[in-house]
PDB file of N, CA and C in Angstrom:
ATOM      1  N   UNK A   1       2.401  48.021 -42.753  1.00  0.00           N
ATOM      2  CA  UNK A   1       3.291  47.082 -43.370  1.00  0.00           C
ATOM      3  C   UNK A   1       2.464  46.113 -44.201  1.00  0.00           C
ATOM      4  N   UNK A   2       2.835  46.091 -45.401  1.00  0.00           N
ATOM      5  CA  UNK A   2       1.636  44.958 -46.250  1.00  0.00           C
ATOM      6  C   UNK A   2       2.507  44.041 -46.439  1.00  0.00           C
ATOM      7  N   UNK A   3       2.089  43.044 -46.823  1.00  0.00           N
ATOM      8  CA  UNK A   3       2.459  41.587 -47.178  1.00  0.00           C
ATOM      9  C   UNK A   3       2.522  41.154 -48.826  1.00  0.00           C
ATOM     10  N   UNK A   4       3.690  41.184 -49.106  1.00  0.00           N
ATOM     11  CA  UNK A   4       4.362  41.170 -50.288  1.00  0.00           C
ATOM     12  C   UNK A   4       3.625  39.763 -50.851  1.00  0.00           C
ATOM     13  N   UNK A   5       3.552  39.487 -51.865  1.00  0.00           N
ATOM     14  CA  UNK A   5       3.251  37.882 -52.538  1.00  0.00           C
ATOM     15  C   UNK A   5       3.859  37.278 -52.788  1.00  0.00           C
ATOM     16  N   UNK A   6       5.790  37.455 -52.227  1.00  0.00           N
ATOM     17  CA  UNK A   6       6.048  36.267 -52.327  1.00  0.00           C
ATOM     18  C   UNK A   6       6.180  36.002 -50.775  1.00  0.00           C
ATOM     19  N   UNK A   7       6.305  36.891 -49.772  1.00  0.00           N
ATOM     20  CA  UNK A   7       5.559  36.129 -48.000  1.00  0.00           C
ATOM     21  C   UNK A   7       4.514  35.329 -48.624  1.00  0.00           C
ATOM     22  N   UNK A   8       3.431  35.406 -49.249  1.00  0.00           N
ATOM     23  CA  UNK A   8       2.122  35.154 -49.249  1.00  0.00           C
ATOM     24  C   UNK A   8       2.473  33.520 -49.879  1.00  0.00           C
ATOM     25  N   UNK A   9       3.207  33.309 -50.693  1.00  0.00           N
ATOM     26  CA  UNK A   9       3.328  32.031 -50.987  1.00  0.00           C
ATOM     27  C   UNK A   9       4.264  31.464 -50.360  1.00  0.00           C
ATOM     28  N   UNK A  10       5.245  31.704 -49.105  1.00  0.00           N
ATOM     29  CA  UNK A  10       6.054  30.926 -48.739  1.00  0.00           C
ATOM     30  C   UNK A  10       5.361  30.762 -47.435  1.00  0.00           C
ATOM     31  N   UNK A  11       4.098  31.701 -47.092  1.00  0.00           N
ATOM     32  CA  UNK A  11       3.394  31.132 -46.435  1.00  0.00           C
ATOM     33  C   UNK A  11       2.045  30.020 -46.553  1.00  0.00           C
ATOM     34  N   UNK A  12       2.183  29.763 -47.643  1.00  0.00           N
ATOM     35  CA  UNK A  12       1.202  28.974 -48.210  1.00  0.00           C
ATOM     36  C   UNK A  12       1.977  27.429 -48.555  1.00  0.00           C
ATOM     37  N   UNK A  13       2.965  27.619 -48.876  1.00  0.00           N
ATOM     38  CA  UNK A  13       3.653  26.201 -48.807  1.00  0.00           C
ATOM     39  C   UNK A  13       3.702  25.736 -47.196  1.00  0.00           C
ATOM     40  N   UNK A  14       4.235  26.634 -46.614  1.00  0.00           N
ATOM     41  CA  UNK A  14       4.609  26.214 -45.144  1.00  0.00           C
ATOM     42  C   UNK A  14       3.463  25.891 -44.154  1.00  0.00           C
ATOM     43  N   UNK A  15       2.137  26.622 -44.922  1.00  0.00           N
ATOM     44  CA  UNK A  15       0.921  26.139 -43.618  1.00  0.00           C
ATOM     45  C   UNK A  15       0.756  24.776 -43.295  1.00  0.00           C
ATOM     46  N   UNK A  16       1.084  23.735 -44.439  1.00  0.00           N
ATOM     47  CA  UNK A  16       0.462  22.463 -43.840  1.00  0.00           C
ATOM     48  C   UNK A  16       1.362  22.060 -42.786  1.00  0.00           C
ATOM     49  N   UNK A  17       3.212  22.381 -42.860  1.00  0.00           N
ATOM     50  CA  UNK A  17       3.725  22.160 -41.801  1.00  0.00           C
ATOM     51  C   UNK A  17       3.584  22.291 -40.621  1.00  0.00           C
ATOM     52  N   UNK A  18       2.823  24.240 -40.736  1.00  0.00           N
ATOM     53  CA  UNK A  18       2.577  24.052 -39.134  1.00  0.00           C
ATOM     54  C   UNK A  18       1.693  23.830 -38.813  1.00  0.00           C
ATOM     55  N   UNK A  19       0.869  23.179 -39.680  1.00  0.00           N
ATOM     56  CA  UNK A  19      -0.543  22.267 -38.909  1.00  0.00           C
ATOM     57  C   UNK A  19      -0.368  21.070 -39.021  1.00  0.00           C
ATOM     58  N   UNK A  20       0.618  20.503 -39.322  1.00  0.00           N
ATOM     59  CA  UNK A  20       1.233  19.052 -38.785  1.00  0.00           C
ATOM     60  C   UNK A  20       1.424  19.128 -37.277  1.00  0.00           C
ATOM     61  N   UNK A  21       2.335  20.096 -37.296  1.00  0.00           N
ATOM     62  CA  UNK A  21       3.499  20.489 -35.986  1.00  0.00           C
ATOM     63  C   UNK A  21       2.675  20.962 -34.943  1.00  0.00           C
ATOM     64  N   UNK A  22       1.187  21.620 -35.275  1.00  0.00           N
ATOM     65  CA  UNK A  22       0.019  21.814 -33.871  1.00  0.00           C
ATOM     66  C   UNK A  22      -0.607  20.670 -33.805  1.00  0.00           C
ATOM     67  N   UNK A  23      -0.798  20.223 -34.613  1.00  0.00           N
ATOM     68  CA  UNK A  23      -1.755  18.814 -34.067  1.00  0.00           C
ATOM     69  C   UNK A  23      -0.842  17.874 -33.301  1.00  0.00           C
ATOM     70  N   UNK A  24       0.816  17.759 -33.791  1.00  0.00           N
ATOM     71  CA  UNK A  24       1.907  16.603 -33.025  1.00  0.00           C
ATOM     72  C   UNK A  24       1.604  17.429 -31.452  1.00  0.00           C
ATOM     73  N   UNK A  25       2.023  18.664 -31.169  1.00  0.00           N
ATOM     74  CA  UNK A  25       1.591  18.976 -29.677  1.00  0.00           C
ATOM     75  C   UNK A  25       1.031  18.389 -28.826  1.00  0.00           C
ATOM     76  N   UNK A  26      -0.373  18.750 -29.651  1.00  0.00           N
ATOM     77  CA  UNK A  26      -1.743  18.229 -29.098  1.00  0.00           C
ATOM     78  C   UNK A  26      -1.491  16.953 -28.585  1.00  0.00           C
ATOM     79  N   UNK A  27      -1.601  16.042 -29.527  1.00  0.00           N
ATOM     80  CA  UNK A  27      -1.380  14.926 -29.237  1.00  0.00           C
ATOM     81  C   UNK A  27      -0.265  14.162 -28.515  1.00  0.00           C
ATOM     82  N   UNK A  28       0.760  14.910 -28.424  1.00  0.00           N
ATOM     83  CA  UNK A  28       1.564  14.730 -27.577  1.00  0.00           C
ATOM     84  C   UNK A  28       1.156  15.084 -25.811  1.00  0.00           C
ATOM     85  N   UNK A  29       0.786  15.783 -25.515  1.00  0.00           N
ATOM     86  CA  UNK A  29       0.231  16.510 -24.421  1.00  0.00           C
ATOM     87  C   UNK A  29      -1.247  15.356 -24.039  1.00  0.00           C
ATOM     88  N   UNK A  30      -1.664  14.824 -24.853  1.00  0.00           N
ATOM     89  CA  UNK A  30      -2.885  13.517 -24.527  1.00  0.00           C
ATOM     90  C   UNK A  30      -1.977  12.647 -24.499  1.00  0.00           C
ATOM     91  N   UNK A  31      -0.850  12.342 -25.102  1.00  0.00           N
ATOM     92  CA  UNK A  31      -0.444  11.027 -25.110  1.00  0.00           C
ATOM     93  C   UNK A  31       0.455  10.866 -23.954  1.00  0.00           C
ATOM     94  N   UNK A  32       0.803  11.784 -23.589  1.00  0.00           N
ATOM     95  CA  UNK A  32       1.877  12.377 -22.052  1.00  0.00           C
ATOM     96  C   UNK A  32       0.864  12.200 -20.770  1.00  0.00           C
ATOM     97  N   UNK A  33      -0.540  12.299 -21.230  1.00  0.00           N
ATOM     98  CA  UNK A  33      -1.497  12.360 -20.021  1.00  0.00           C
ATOM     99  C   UNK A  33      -2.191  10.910 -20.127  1.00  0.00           C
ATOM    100  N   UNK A  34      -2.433  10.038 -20.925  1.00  0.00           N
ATOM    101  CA  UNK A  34      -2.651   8.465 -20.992  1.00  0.00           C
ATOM    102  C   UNK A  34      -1.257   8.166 -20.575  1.00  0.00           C
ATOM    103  N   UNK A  35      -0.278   8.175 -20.864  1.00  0.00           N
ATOM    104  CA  UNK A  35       0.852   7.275 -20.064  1.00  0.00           C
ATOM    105  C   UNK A  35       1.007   7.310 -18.738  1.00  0.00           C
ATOM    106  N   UNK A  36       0.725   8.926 -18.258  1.00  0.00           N
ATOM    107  CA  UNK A  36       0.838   8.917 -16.584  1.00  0.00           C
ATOM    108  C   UNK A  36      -0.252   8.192 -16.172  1.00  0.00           C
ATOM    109  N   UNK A  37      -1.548   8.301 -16.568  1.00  0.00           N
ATOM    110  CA  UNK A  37      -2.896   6.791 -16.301  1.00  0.00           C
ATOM    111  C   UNK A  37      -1.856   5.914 -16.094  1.00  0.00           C
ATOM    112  N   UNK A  38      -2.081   5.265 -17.486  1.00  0.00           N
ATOM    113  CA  UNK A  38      -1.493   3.868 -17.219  1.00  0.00           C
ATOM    114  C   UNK A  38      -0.135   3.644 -16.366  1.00  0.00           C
ATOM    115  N   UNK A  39       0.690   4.687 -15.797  1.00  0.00           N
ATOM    116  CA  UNK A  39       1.390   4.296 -14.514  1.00  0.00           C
ATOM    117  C   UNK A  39       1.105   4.754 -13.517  1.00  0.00           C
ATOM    118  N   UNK A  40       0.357   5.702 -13.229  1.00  0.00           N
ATOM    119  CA  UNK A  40      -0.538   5.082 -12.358  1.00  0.00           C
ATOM    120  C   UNK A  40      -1.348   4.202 -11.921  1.00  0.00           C
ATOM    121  N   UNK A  41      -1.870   3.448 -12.725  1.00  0.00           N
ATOM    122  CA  UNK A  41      -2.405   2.368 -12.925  1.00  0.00           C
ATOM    123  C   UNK A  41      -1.973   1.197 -12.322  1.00  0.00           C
ATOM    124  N   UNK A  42      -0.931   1.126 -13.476  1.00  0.00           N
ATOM    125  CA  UNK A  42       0.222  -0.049 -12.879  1.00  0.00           C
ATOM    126  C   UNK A  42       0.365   0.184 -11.035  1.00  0.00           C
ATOM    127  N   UNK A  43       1.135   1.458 -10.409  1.00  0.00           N
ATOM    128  CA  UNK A  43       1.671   1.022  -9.330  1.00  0.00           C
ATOM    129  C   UNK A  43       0.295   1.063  -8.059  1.00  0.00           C
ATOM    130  N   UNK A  44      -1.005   1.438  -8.328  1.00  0.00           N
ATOM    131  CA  UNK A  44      -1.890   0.637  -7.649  1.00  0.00           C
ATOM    132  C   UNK A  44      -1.812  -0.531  -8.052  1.00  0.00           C
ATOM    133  N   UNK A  45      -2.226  -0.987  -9.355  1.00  0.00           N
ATOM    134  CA  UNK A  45      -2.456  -3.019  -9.324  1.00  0.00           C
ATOM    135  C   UNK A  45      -1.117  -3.192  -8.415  1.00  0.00           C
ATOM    136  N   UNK A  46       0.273  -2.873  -8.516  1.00  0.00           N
ATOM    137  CA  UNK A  46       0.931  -3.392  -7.784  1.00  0.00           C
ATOM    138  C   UNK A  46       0.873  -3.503  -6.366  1.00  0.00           C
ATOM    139  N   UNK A  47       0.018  -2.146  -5.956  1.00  0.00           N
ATOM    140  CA  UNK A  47      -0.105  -2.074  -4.411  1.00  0.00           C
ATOM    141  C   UNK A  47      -1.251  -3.225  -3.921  1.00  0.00           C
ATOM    142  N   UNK A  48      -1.848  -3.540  -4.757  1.00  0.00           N
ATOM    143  CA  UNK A  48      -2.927  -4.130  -4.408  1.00  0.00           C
ATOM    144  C   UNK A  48      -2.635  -5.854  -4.358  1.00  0.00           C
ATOM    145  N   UNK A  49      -1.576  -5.769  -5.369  1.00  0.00           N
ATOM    146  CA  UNK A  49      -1.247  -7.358  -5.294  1.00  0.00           C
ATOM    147  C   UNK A  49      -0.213  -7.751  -4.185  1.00  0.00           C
ATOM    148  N   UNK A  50       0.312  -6.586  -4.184  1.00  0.00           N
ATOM    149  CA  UNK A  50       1.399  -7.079  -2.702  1.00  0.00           C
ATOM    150  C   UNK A  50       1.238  -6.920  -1.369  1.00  0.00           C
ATOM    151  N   UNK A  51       2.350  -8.007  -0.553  1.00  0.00           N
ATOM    152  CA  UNK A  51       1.792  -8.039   0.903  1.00  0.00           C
ATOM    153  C   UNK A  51       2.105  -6.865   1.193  1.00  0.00           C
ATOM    154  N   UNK A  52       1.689  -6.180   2.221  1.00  0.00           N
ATOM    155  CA  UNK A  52       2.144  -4.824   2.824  1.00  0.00           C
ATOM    156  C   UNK A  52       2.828  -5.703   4.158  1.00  0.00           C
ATOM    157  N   UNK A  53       4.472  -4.804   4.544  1.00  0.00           N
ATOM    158  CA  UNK A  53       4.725  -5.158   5.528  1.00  0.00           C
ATOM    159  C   UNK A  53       4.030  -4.422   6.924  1.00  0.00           C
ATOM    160  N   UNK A  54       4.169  -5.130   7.973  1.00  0.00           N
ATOM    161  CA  UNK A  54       3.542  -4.954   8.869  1.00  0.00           C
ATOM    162  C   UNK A  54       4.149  -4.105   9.789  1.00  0.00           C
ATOM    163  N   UNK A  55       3.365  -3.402  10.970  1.00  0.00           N
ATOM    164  CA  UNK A  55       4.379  -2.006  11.382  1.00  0.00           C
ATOM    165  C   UNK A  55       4.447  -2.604  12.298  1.00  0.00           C
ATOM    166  N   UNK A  56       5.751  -2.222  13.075  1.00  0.00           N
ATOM    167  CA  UNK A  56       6.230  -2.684  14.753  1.00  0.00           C
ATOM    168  C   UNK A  56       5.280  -2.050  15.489  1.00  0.00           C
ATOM    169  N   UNK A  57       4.762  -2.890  16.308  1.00  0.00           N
ATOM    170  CA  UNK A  57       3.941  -2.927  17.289  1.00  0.00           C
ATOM    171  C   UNK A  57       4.207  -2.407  18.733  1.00  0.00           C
ATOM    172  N   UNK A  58       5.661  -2.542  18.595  1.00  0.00           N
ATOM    173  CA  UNK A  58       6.406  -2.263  20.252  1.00  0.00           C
ATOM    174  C   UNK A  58       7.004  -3.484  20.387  1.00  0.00           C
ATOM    175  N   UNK A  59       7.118  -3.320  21.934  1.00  0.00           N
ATOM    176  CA  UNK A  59       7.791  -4.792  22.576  1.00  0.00           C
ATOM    177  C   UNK A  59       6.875  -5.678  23.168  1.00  0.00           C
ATOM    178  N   UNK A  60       5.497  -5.299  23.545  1.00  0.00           N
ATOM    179  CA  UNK A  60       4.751  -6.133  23.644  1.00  0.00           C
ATOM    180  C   UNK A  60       4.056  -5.628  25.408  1.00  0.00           C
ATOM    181  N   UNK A  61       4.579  -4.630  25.695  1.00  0.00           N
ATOM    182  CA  UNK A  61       4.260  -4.285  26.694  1.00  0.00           C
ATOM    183  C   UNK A  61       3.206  -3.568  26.864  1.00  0.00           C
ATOM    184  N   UNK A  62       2.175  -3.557  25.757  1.00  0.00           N
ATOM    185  CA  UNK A  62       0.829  -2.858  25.969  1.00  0.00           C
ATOM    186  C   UNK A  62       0.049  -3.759  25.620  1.00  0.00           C
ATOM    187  N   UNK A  63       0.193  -4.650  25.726  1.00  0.00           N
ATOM    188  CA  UNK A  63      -0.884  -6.226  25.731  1.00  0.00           C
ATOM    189  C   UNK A  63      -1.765  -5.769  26.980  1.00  0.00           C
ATOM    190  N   UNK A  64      -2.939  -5.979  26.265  1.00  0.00           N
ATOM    191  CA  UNK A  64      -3.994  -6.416  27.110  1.00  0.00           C
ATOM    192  C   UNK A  64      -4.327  -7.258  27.424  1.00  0.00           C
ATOM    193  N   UNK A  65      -5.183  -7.620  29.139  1.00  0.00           N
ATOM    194  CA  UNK A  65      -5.189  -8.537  29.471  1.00  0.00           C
ATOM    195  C   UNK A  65      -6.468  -8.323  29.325  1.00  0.00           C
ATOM    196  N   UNK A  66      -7.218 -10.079  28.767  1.00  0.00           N
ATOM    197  CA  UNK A  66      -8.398  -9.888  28.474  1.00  0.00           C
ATOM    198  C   UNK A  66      -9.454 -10.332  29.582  1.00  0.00           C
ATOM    199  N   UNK A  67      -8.631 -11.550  30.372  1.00  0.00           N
ATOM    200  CA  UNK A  67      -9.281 -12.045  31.272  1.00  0.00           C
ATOM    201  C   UNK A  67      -9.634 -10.875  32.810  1.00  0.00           C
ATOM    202  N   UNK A  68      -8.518  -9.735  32.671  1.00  0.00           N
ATOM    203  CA  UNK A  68      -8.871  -8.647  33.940  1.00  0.00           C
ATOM    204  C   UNK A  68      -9.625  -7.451  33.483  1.00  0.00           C
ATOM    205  N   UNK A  69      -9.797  -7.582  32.403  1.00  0.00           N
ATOM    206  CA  UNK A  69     -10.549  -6.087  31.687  1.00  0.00           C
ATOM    207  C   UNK A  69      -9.781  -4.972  31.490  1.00  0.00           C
ATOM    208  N   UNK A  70      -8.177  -5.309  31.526  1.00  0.00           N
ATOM    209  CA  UNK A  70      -7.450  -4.000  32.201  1.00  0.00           C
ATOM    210  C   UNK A  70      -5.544  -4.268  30.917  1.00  0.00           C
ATOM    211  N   UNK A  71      -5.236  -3.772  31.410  1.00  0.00           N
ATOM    212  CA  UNK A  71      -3.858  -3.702  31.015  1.00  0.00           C
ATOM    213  C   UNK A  71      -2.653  -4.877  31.889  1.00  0.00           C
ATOM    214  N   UNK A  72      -2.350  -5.425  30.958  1.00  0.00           N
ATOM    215  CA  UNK A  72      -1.590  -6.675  31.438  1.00  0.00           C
ATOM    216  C   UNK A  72      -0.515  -6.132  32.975  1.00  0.00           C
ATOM    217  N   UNK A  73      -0.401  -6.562  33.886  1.00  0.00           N
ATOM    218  CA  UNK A  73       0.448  -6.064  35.104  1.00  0.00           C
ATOM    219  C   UNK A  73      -0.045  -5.124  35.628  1.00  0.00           C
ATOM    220  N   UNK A  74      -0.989  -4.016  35.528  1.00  0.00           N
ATOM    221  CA  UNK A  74      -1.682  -2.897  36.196  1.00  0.00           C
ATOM    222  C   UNK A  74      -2.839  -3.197  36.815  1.00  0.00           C
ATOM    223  N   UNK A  75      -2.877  -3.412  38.360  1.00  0.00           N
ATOM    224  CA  UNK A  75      -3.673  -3.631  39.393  1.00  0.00           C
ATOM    225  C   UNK A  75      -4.100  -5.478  39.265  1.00  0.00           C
ATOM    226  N   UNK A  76      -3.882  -6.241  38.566  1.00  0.00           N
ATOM    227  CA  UNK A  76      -4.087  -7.288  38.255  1.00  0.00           C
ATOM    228  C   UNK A  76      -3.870  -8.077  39.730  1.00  0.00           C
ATOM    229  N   UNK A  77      -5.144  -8.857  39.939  1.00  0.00           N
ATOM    230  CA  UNK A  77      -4.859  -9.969  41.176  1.00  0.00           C
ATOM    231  C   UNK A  77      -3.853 -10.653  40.926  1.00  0.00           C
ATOM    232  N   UNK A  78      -3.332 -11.203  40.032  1.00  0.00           N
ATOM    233  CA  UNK A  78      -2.407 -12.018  40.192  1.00  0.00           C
ATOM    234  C   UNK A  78      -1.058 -11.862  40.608  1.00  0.00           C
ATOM    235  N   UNK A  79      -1.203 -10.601  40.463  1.00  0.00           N
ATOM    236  CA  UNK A  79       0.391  -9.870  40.786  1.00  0.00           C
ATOM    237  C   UNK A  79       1.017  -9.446  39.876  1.00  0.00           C
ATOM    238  N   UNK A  80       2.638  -9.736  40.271  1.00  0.00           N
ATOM    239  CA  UNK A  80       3.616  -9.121  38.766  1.00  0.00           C
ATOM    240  C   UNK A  80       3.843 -10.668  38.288  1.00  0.00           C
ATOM    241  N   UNK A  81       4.085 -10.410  36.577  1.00  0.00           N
ATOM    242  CA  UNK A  81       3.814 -11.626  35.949  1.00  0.00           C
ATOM    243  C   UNK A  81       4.921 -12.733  36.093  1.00  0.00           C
ATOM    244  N   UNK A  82       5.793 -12.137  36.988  1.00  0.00           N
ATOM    245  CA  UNK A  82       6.497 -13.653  37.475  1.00  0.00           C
ATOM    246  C   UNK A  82       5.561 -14.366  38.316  1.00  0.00           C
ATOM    247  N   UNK A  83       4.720 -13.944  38.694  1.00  0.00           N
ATOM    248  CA  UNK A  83       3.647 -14.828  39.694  1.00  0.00           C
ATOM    249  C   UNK A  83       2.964 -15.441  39.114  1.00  0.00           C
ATOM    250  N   UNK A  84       2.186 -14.850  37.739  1.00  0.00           N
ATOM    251  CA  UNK A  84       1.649 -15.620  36.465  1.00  0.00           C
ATOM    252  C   UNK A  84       2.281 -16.639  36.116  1.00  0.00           C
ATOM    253  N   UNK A  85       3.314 -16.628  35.749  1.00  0.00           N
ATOM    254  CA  UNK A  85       3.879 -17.687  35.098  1.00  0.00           C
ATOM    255  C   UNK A  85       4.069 -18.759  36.063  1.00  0.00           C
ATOM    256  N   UNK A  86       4.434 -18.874  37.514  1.00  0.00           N
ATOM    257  CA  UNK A  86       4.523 -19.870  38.021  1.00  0.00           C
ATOM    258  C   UNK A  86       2.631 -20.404  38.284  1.00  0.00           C
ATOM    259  N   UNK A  87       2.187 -19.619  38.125  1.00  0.00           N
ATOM    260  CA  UNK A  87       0.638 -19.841  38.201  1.00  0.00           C
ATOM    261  C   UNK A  87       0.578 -21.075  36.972  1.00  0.00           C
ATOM    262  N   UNK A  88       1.034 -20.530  36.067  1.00  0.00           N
ATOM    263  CA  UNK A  88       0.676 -21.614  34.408  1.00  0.00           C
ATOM    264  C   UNK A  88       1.486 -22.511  34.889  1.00  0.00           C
ATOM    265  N   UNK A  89       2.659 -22.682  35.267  1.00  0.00           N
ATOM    266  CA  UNK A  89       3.194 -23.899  35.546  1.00  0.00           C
ATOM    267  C   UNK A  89       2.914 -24.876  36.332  1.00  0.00           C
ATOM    268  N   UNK A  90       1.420 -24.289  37.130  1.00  0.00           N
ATOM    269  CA  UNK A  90       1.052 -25.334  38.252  1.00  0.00           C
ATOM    270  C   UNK A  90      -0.057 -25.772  37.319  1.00  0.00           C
ATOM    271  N   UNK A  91      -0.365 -25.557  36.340  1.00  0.00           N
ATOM    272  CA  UNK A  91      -1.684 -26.184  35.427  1.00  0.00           C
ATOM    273  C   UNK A  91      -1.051 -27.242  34.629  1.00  0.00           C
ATOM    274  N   UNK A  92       0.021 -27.892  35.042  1.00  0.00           N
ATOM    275  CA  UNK A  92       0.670 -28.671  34.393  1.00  0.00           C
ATOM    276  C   UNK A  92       0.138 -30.327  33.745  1.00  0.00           C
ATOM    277  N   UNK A  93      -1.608 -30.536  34.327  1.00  0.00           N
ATOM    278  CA  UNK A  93      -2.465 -31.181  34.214  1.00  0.00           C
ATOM    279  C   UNK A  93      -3.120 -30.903  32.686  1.00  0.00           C
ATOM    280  N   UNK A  94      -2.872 -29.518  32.387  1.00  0.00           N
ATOM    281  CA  UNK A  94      -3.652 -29.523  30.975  1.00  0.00           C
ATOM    282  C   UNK A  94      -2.370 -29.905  30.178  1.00  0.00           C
ATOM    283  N   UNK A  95      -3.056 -30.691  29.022  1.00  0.00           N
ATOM    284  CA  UNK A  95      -1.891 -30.785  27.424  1.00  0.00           C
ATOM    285  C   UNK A  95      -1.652 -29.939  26.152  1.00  0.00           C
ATOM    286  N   UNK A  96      -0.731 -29.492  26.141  1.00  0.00           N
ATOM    287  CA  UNK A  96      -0.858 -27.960  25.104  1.00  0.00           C
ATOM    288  C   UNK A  96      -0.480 -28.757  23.924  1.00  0.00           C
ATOM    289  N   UNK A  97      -0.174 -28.408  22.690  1.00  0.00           N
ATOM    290  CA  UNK A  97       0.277 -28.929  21.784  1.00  0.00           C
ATOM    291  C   UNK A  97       0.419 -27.630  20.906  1.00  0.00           C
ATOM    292  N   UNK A  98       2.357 -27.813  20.974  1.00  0.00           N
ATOM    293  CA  UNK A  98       2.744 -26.389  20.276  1.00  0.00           C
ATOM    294  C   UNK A  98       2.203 -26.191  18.675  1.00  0.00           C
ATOM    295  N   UNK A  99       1.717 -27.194  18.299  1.00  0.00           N
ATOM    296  CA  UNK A  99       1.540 -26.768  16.279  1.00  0.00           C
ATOM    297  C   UNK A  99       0.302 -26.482  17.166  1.00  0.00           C
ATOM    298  N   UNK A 100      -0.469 -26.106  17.951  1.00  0.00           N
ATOM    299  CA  UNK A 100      -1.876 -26.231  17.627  1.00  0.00           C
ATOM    300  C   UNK A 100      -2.568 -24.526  17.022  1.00  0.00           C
ATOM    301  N   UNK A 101      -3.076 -24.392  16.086  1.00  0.00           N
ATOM    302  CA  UNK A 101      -3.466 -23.663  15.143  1.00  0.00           C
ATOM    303  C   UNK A 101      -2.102 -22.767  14.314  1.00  0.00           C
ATOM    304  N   UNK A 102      -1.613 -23.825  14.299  1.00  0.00           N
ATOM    305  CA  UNK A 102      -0.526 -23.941  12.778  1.00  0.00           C
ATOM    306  C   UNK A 102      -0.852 -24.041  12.101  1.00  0.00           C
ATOM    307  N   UNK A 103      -1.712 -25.245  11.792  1.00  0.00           N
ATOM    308  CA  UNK A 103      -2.167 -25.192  10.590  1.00  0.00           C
ATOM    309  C   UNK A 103      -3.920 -24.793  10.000  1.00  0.00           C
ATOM    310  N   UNK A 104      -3.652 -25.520   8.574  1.00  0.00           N
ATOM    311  CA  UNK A 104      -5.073 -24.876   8.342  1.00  0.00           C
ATOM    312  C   UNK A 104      -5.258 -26.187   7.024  1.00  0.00           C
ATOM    313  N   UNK A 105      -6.556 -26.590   7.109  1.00  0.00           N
ATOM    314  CA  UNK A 105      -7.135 -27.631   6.276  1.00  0.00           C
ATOM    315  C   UNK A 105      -7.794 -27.078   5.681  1.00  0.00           C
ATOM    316  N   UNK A 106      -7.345 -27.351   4.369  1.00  0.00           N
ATOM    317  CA  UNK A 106      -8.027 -26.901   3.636  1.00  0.00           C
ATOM    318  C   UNK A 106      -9.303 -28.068   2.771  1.00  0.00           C
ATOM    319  N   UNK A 107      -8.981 -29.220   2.932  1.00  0.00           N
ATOM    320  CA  UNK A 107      -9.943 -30.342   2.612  1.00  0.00           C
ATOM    321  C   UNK A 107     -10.754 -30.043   2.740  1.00  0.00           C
ATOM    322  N   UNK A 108     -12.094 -30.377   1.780  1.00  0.00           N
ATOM    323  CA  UNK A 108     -13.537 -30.688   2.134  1.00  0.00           C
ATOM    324  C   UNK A 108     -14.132 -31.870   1.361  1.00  0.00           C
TER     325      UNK A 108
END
């Protein structure tokens, strides 16, 4: 099959089009791959600037006790912690003060 001359010139007008139309690709396909950067980007700085909430811990029943070396209520001299607590209530000689490390000074 040969190629007639006037294919030959309607392909000669039309080449610069489609080497417009390969280079828009191209550059489309880089410019599609810098935008996902830069949002990626973005939603780290965002992770980084915000508080993270904090995960539930439980109910509080795996507190350790620091003063028995052990797990709060398990084998503990003092007993079960209703016995504790009337224990703290007989220290009624010391003065607590509920703000105490509330706050924070920042003065110097």
């Amino acid at each position: 099959m040969a190629i007639s001359p006037l294919d030959l010139q309607t392909l000669f007008t039309q080449a610069d089009k489609v080497g417009k139309q390969s280079m828009a690709q191209r550059e489309g396909a880089a410019l599609l791959q810098s935008i996902q950067h830069v949002r990626i980007q973005q939603q780290n700085d965002e992770k980084a600037r915000s508080v993270n909430e904090t995960q539930n811990t439980g109910d509080g029943s795996e507190a350790i006790d620091d003063e028995n070396g052990g797990r709060a209520g398990q084998d503990s001299p003092q007993g079960t912690p209703q016995e504790a607590k009337e224990e703290e209530t007989q220290d009624e000689g010391i003065i607590r003060d509920p703000a105490l490390g509330k706050n924070i000074d920042f003065s110097f």
